[in-house]
C-alpha atoms as a PDB file:
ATOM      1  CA  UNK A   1     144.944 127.932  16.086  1.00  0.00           C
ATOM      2  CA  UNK A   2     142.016 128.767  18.572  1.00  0.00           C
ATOM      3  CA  UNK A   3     142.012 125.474  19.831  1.00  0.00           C
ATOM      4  CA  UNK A   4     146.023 125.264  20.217  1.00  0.00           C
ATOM      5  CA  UNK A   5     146.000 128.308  22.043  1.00  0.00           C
ATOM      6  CA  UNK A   6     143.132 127.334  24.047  1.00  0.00           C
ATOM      7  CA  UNK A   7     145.119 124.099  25.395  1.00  0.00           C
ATOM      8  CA  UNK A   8     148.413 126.678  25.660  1.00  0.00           C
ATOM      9  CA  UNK A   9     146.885 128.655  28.782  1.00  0.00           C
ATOM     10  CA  UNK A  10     148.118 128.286  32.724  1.00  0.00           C
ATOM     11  CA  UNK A  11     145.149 126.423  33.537  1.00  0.00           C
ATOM     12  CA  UNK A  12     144.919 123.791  30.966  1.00  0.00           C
ATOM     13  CA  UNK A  13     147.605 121.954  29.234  1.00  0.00           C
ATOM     14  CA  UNK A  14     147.378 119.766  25.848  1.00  0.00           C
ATOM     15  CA  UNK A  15     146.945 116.525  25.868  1.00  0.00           C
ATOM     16  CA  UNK A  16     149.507 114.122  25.614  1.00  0.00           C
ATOM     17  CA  UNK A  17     149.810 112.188  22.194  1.00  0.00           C
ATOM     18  CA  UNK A  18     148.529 109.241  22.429  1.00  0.00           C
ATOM     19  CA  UNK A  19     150.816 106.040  21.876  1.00  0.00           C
ATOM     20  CA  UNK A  20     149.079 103.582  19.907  1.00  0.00           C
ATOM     21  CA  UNK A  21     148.631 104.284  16.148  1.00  0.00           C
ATOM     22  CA  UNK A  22     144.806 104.227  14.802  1.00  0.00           C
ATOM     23  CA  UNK A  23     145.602 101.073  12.932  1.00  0.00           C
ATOM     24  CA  UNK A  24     146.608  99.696  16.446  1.00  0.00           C
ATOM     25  CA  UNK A  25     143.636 101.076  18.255  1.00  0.00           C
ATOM     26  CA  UNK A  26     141.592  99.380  15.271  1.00  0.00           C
ATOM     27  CA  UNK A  27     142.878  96.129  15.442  1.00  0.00           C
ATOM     28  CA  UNK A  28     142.312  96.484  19.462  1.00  0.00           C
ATOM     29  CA  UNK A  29     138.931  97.285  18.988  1.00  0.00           C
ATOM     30  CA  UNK A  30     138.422  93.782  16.903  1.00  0.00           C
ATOM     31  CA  UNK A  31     140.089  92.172  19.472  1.00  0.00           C
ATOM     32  CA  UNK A  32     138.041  93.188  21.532  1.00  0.00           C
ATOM     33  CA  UNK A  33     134.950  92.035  19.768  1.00  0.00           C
ATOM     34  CA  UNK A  34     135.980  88.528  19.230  1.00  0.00           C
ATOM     35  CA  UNK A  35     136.319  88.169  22.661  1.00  0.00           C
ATOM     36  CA  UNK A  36     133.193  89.542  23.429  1.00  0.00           C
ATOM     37  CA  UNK A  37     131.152  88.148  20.403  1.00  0.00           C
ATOM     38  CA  UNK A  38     133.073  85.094  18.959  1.00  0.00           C
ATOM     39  CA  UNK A  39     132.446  83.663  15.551  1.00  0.00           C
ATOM     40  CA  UNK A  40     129.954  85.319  13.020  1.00  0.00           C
ATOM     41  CA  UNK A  41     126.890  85.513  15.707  1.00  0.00           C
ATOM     42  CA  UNK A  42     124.789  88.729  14.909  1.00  0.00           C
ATOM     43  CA  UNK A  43     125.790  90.275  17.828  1.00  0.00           C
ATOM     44  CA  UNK A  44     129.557  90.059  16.531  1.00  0.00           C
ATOM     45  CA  UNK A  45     128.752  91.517  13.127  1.00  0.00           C
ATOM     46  CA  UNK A  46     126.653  94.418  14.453  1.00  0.00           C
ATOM     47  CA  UNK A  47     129.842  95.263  16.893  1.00  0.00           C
ATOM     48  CA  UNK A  48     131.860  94.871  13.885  1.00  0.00           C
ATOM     49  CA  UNK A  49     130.129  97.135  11.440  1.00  0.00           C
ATOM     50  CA  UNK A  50     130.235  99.809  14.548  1.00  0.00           C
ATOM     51  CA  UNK A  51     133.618  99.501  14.837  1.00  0.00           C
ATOM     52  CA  UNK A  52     134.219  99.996  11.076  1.00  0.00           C
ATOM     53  CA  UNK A  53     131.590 102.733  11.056  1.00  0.00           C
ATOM     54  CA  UNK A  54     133.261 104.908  14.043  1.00  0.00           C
ATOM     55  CA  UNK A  55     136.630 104.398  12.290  1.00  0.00           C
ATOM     56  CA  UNK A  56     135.324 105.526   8.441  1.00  0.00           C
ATOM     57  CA  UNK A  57     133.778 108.513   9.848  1.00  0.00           C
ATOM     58  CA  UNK A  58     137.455 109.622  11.111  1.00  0.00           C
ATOM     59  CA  UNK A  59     139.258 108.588   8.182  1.00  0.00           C
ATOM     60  CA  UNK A  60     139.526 111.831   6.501  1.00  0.00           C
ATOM     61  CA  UNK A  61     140.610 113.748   9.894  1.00  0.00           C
ATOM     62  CA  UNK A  62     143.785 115.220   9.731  1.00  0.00           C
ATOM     63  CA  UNK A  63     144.158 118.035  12.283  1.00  0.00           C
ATOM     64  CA  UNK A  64     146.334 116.111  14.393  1.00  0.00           C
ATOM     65  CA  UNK A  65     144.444 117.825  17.853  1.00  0.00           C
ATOM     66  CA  UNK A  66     141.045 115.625  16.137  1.00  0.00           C
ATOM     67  CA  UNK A  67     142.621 112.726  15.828  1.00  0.00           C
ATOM     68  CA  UNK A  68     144.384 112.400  19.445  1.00  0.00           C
ATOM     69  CA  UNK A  69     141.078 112.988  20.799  1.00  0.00           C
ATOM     70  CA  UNK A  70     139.471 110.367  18.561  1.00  0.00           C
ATOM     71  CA  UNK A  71     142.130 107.906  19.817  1.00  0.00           C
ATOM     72  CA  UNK A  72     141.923 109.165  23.139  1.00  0.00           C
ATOM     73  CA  UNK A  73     138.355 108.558  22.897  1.00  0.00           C
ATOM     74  CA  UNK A  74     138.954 104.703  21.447  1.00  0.00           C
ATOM     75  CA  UNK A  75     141.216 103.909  24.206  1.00  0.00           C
ATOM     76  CA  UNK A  76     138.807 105.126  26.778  1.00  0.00           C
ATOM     77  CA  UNK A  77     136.332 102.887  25.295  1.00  0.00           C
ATOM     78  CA  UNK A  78     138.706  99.666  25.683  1.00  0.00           C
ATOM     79  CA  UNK A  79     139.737 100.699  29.125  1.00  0.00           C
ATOM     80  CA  UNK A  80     136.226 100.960  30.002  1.00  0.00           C
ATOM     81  CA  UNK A  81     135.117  97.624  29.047  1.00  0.00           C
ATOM     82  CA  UNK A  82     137.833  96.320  30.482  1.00  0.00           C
ATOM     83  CA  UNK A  83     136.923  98.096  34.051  1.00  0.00           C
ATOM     84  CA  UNK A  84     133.192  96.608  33.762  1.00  0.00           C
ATOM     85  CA  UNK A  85     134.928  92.930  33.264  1.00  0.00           C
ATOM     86  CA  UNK A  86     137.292  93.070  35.689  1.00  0.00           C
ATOM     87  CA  UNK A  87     134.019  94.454  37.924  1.00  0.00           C
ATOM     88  CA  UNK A  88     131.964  91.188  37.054  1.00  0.00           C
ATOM     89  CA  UNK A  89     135.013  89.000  37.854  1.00  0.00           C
ATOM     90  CA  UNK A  90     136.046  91.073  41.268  1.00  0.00           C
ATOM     91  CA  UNK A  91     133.361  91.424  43.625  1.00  0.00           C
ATOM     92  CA  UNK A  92     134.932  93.794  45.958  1.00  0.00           C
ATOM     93  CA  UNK A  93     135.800  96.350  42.552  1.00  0.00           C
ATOM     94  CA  UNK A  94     132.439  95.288  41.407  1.00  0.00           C
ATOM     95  CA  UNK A  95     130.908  96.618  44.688  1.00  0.00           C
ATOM     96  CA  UNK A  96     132.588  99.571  44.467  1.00  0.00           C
ATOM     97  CA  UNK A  97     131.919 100.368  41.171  1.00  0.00           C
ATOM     98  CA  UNK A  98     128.155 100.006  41.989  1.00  0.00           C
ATOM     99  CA  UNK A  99     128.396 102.192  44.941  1.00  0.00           C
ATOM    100  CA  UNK A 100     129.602 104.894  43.146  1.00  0.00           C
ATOM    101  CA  UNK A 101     127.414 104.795  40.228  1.00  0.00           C
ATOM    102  CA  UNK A 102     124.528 104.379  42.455  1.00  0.00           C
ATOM    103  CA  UNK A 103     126.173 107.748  44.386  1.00  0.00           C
ATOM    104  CA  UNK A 104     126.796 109.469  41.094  1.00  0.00           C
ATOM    105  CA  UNK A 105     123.027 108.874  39.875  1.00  0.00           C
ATOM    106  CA  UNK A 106     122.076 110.647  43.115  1.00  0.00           C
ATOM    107  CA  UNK A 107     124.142 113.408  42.855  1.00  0.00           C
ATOM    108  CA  UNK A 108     126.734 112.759  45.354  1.00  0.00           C
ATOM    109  CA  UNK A 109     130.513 111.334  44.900  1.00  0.00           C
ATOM    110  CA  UNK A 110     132.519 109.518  47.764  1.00  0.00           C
ATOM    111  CA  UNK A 111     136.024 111.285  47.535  1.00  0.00           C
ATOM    112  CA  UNK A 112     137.931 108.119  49.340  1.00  0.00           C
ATOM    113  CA  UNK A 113     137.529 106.033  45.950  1.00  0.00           C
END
């Protein structure tokens, strides 16, 4: 309840539900290592045994607030690595990107990103 009514005050508002179901999100996340590891290289079984490991951990979770965040959390994950490919492939994005982790490290943020 402290959590819901943190989330209920003027400043902050919940978090939408995420739309993909954790089954979903799971079978994204294997996707996702196939096409970064294909085949049965050790590199591909090590992402695979994370992937099963982060998702075991949460399988007993069932305040719903815990598991939005979890998937919340997956899909920022996906999104991410998505970001740093597209980055590699673009070099104008991949510029950018650099630039503003390099700024970040230092302490300092360019607001016209």
């Amino acid at each position: 309840k402290k959590l819901i009514q943190l989330f209920s005050s003027n400043t902050m508002s919940a978090p939408a539900p995420v739309q993909r179901t954790a089954i979903q999100l799971f079978r994204d996340c294997f996707r996702l290592v196939r096409h970064i590891a294909p085949g049965h290289s050790p590199k591909a079984m090590a992402l695979k045994i994370m992937v099963r490991g982060e998702f075991a951990k949460s399988k007993d979770v069932t305040n719903e607030v815990e598991i939005e965040a979890l998937k919340a959390g997956a899909i920022r994950a996906l999104s991410n690595y998505m970001l740093y490919e597209s980055g590699a492939k673009d070099k104008k994005l991949g510029s950018a990107m650099k630039k503003f982790n390099d700024d970040t490290r230092k302490g300092t943020t360019n607001s016209n990103l």
